[in-house]
N, C-alpha and C. Protein backbone atom coordinates (compact mmCIF):
# COMPACT_ATOMS: atom_id res chain seq x y z
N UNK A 1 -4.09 -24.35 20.04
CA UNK A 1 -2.67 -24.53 19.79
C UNK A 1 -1.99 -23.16 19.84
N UNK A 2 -1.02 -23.05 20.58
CA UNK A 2 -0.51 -21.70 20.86
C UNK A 2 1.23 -22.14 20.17
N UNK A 3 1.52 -20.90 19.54
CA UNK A 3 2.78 -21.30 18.41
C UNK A 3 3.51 -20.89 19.65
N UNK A 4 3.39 -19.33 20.38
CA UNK A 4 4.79 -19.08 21.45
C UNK A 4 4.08 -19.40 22.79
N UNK A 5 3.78 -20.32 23.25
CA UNK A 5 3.56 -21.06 24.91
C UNK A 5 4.24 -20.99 25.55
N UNK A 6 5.70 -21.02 25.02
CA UNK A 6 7.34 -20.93 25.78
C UNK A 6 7.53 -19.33 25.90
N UNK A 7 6.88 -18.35 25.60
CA UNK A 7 7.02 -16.81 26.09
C UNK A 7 8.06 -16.98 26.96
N UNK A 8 7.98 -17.71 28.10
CA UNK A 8 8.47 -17.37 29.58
C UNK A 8 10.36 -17.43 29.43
N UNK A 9 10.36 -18.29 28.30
CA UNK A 9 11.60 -18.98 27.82
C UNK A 9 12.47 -18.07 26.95
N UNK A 10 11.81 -16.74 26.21
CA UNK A 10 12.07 -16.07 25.30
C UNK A 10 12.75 -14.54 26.12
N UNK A 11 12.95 -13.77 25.58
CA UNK A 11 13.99 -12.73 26.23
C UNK A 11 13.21 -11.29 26.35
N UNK A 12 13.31 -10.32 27.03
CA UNK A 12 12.25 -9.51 27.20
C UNK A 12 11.56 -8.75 26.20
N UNK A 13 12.30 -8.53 25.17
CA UNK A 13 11.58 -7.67 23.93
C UNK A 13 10.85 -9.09 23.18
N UNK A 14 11.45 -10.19 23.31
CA UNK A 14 10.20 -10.93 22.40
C UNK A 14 8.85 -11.37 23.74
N UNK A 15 9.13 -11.04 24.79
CA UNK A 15 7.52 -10.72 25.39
C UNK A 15 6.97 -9.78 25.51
N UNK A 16 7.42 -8.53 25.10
CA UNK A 16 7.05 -7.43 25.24
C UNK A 16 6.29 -7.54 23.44
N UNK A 17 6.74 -7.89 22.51
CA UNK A 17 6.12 -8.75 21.13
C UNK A 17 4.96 -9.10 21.34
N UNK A 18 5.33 -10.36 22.22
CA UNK A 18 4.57 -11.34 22.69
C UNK A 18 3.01 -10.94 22.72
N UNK A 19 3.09 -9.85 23.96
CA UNK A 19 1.94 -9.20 24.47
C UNK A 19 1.32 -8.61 23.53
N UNK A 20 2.18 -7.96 22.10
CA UNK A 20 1.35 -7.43 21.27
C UNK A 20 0.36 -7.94 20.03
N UNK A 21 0.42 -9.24 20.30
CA UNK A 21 -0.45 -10.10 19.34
C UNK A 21 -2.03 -10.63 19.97
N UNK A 22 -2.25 -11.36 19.21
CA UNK A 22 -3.58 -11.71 19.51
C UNK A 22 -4.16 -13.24 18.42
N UNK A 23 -4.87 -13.64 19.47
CA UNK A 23 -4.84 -15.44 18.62
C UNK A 23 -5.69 -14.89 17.41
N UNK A 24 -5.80 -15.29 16.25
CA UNK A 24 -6.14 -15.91 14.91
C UNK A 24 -7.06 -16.83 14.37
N UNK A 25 -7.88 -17.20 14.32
CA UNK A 25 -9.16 -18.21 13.90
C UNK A 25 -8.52 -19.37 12.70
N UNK A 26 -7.88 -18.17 12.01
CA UNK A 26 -7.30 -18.41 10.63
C UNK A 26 -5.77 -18.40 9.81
N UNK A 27 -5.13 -18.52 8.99
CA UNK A 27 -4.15 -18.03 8.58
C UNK A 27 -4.28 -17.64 6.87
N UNK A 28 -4.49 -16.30 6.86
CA UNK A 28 -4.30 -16.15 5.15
C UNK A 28 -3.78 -17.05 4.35
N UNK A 29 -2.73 -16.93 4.95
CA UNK A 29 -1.38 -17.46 3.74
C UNK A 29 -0.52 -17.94 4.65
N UNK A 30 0.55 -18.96 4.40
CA UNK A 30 1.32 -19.16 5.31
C UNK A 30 3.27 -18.77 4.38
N UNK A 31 4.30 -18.29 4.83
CA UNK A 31 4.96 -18.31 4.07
C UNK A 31 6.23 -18.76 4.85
N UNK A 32 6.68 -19.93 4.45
CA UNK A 32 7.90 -20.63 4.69
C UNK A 32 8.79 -20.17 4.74
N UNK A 33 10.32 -19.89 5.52
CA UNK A 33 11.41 -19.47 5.08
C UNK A 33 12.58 -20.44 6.03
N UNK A 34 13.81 -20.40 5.48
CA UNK A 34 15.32 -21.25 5.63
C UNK A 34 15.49 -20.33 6.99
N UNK A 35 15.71 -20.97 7.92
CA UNK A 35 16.23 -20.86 9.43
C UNK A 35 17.40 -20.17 8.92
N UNK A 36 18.46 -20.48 7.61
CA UNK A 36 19.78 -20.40 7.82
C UNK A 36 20.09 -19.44 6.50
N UNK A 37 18.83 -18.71 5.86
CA UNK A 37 19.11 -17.77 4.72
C UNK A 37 19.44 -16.24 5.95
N UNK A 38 19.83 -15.64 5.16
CA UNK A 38 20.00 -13.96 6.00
C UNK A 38 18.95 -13.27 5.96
N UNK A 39 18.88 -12.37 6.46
CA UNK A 39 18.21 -11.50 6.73
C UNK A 39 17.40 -10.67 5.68
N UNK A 40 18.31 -10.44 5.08
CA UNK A 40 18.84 -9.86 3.29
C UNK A 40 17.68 -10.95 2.46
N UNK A 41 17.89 -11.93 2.49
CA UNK A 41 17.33 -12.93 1.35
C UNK A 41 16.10 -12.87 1.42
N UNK A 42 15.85 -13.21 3.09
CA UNK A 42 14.04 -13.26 3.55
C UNK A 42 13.43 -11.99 3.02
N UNK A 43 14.07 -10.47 3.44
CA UNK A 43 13.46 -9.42 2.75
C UNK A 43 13.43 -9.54 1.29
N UNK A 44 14.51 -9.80 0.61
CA UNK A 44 13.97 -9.87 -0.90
C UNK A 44 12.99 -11.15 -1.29
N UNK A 45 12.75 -12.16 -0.95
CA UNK A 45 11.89 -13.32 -1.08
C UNK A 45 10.44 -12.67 -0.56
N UNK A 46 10.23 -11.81 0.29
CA UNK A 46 9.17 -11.10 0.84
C UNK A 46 8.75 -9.92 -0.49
N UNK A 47 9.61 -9.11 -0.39
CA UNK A 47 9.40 -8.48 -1.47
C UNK A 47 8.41 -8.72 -2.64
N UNK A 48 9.39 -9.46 -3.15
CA UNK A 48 8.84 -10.08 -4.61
C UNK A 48 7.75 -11.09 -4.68
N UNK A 49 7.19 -11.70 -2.92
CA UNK A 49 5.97 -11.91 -3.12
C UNK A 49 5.18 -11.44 -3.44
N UNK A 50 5.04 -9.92 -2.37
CA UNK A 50 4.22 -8.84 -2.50
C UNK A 50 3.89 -7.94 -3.51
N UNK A 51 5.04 -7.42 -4.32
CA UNK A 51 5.19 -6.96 -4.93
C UNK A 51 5.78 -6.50 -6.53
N UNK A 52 6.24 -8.59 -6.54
CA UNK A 52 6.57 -8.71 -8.02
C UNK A 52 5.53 -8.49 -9.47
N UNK A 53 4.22 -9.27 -8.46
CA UNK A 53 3.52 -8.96 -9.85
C UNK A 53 2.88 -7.54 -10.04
N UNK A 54 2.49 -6.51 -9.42
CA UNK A 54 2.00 -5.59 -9.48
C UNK A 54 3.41 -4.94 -10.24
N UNK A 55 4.74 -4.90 -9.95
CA UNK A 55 6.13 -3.76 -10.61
C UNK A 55 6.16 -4.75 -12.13
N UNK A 56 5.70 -5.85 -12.16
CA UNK A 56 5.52 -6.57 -13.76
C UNK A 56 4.59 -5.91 -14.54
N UNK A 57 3.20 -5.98 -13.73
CA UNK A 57 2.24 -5.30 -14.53
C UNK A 57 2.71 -4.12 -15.12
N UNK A 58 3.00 -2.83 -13.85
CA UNK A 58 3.01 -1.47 -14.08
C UNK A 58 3.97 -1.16 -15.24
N UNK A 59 5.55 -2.55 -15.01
CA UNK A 59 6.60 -2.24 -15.68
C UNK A 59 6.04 -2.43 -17.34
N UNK A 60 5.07 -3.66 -17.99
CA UNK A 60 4.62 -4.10 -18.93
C UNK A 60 3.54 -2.71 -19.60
N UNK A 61 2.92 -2.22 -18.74
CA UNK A 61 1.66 -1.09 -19.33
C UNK A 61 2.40 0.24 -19.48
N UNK A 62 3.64 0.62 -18.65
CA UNK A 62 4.80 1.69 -19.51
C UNK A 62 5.71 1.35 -20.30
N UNK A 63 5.99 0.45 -20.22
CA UNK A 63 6.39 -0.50 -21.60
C UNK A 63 5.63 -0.27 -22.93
N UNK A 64 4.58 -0.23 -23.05
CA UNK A 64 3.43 -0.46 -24.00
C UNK A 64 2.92 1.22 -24.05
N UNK A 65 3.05 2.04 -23.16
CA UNK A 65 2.72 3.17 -23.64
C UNK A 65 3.98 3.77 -24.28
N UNK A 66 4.97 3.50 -23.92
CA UNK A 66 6.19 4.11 -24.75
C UNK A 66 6.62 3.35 -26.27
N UNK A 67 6.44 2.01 -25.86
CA UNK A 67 6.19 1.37 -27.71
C UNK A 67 5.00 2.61 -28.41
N UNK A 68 4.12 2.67 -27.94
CA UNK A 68 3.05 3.66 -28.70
C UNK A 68 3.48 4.70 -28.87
N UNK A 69 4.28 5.54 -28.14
CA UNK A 69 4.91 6.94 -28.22
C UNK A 69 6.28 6.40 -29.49
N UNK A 70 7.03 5.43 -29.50
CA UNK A 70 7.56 5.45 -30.02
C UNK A 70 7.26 5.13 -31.50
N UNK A 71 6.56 3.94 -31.79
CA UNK A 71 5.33 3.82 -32.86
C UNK A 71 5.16 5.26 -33.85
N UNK A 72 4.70 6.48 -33.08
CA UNK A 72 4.29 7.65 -33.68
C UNK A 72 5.02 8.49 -33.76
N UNK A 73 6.23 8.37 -33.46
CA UNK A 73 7.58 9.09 -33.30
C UNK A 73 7.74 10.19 -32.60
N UNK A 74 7.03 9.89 -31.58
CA UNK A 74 6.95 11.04 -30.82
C UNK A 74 8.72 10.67 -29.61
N UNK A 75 9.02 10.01 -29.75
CA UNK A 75 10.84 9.52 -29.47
C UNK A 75 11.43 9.39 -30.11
N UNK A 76 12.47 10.15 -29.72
CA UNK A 76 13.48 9.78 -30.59
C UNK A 76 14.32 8.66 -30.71
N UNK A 77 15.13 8.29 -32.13
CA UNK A 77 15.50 6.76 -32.40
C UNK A 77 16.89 7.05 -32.16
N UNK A 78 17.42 5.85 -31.37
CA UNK A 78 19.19 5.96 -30.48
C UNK A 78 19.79 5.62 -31.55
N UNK A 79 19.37 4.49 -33.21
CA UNK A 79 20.30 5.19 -33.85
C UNK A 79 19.42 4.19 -35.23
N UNK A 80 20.16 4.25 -35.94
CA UNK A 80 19.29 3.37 -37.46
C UNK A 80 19.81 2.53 -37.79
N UNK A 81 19.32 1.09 -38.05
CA UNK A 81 19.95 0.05 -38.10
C UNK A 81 19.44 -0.60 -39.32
N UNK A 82 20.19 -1.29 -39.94
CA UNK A 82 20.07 -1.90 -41.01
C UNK A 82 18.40 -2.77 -41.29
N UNK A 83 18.21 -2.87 -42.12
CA UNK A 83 16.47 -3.54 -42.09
C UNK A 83 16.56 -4.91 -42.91
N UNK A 84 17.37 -5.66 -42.73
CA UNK A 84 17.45 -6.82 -43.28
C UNK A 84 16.04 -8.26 -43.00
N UNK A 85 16.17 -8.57 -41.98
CA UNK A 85 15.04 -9.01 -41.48
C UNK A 85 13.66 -8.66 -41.89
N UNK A 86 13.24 -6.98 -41.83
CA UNK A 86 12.29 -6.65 -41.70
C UNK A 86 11.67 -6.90 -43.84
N UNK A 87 13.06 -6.44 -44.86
CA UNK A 87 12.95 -7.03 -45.88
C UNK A 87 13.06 -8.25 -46.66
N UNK A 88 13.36 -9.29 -45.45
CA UNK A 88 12.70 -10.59 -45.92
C UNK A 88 11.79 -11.06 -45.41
N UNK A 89 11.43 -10.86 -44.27
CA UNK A 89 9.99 -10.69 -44.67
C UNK A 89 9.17 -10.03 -45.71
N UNK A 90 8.95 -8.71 -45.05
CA UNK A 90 7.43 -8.56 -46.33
C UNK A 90 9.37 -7.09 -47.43
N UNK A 91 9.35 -7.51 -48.71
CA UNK A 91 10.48 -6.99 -49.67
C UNK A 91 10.03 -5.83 -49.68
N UNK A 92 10.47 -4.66 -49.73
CA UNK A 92 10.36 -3.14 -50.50
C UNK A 92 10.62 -2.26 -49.41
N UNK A 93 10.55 -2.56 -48.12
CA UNK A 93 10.56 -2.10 -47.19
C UNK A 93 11.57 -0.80 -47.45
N UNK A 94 12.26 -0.21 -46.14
CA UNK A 94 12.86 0.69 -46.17
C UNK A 94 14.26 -0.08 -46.14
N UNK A 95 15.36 0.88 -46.35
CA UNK A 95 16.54 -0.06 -46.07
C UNK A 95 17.19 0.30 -44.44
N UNK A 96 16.51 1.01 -43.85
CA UNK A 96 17.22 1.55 -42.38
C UNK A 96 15.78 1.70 -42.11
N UNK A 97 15.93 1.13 -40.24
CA UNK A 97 14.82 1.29 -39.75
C UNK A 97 15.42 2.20 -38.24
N UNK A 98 14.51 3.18 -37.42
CA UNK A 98 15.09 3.15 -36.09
C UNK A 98 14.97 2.56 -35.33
N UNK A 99 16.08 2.93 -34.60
CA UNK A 99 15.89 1.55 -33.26
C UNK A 99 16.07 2.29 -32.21
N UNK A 100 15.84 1.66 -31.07
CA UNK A 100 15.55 2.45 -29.51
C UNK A 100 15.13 1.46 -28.77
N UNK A 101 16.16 1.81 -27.67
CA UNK A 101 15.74 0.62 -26.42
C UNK A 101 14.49 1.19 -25.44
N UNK A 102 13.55 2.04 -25.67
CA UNK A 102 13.01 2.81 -25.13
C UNK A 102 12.43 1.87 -24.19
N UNK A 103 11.46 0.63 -24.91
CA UNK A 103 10.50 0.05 -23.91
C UNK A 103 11.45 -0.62 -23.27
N UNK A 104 12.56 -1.12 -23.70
CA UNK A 104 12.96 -2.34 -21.94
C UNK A 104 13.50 -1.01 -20.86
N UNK A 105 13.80 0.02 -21.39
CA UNK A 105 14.21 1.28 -20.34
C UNK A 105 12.78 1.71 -19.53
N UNK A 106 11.93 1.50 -20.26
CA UNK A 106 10.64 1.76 -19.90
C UNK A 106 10.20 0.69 -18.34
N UNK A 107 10.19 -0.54 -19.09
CA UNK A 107 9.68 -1.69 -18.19
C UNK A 107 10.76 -1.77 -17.04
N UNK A 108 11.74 -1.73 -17.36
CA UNK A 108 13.10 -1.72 -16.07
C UNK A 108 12.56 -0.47 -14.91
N UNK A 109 12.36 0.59 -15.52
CA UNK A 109 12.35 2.05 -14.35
C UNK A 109 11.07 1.54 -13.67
N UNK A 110 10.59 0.85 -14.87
CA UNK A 110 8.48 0.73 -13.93
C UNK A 110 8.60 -0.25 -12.83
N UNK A 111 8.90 -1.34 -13.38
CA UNK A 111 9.25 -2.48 -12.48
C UNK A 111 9.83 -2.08 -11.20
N UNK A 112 11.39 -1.57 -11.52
CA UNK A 112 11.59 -1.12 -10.04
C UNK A 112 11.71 -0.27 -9.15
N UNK A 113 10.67 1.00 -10.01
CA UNK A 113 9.87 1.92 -9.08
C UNK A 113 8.64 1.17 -8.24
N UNK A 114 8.09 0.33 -8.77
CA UNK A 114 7.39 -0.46 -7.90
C UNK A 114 7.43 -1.62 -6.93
N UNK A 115 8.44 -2.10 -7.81
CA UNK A 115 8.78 -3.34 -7.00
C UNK A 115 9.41 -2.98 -5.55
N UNK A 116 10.51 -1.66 -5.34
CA UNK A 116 11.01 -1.30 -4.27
C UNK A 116 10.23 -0.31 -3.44
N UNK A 117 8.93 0.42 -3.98
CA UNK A 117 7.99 1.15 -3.11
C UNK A 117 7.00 1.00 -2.69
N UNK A 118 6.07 0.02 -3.52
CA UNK A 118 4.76 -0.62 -3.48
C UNK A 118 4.85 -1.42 -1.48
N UNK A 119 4.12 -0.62 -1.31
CA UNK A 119 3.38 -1.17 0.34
C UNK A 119 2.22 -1.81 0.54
N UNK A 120 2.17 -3.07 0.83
CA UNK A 120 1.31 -3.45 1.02
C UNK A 120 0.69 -3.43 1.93
């Protein structure tokens, strides 16, 4: 079964394509896409096949090393916020705790340092 048989029908750079393939035994994977999405969409739908879960991982494990940096205070806290919550739960606590958006700043930069460079 030959997918382009109609070559002859197609315009010179898609036989000049043409010529550069070679038949297949097999197909890895097959991946579907809308005749009528853009150009734009298919690359980001491609993307984030390839490369969503690996910029999740990376974004989740600098995530988790900066909770730990922050944990030991080795960061600094963006500002001190009331500890209400944290004293009904367990009482005696402190009355101000710090706070810092460090890890979702963390997981955001990781994520899409990878998600937009990662080559597969």
């Amino acid at each position: 079964c030959s997918v382009l048989r109609d070559v002859p029908k197609l315009g010179v750079a898609s036989q000049d394509l043409y010529r550069l393939s070679e038949p297949q035994p097999e197909l890895g994977s097959f991946l579907s896409h809308s005749w009528h999405a853009s150009a734009r969409v298919k690359a980001m739908a491609l993307t984030t096949y390839h490369n969503g879960v690996p910029a999740a991982l990376f974004g989740m494990s600098l995530s988790l090393l900066v909770a730990i940096l922050q944990y030991n205070e080795l960061l600094p806290a963006w500002n001190s916020v009331p500890n209400h919550s944290g004293n009904a739960w367990a009482p005696g606590g402190p009355d101000h705790v710090a706070h810092g958006l460090w890890c979702n700043l963390a997981y955001n930069v990781g994520y899409w340092l990878v998600f937009l460079n990662l080559h597969s």
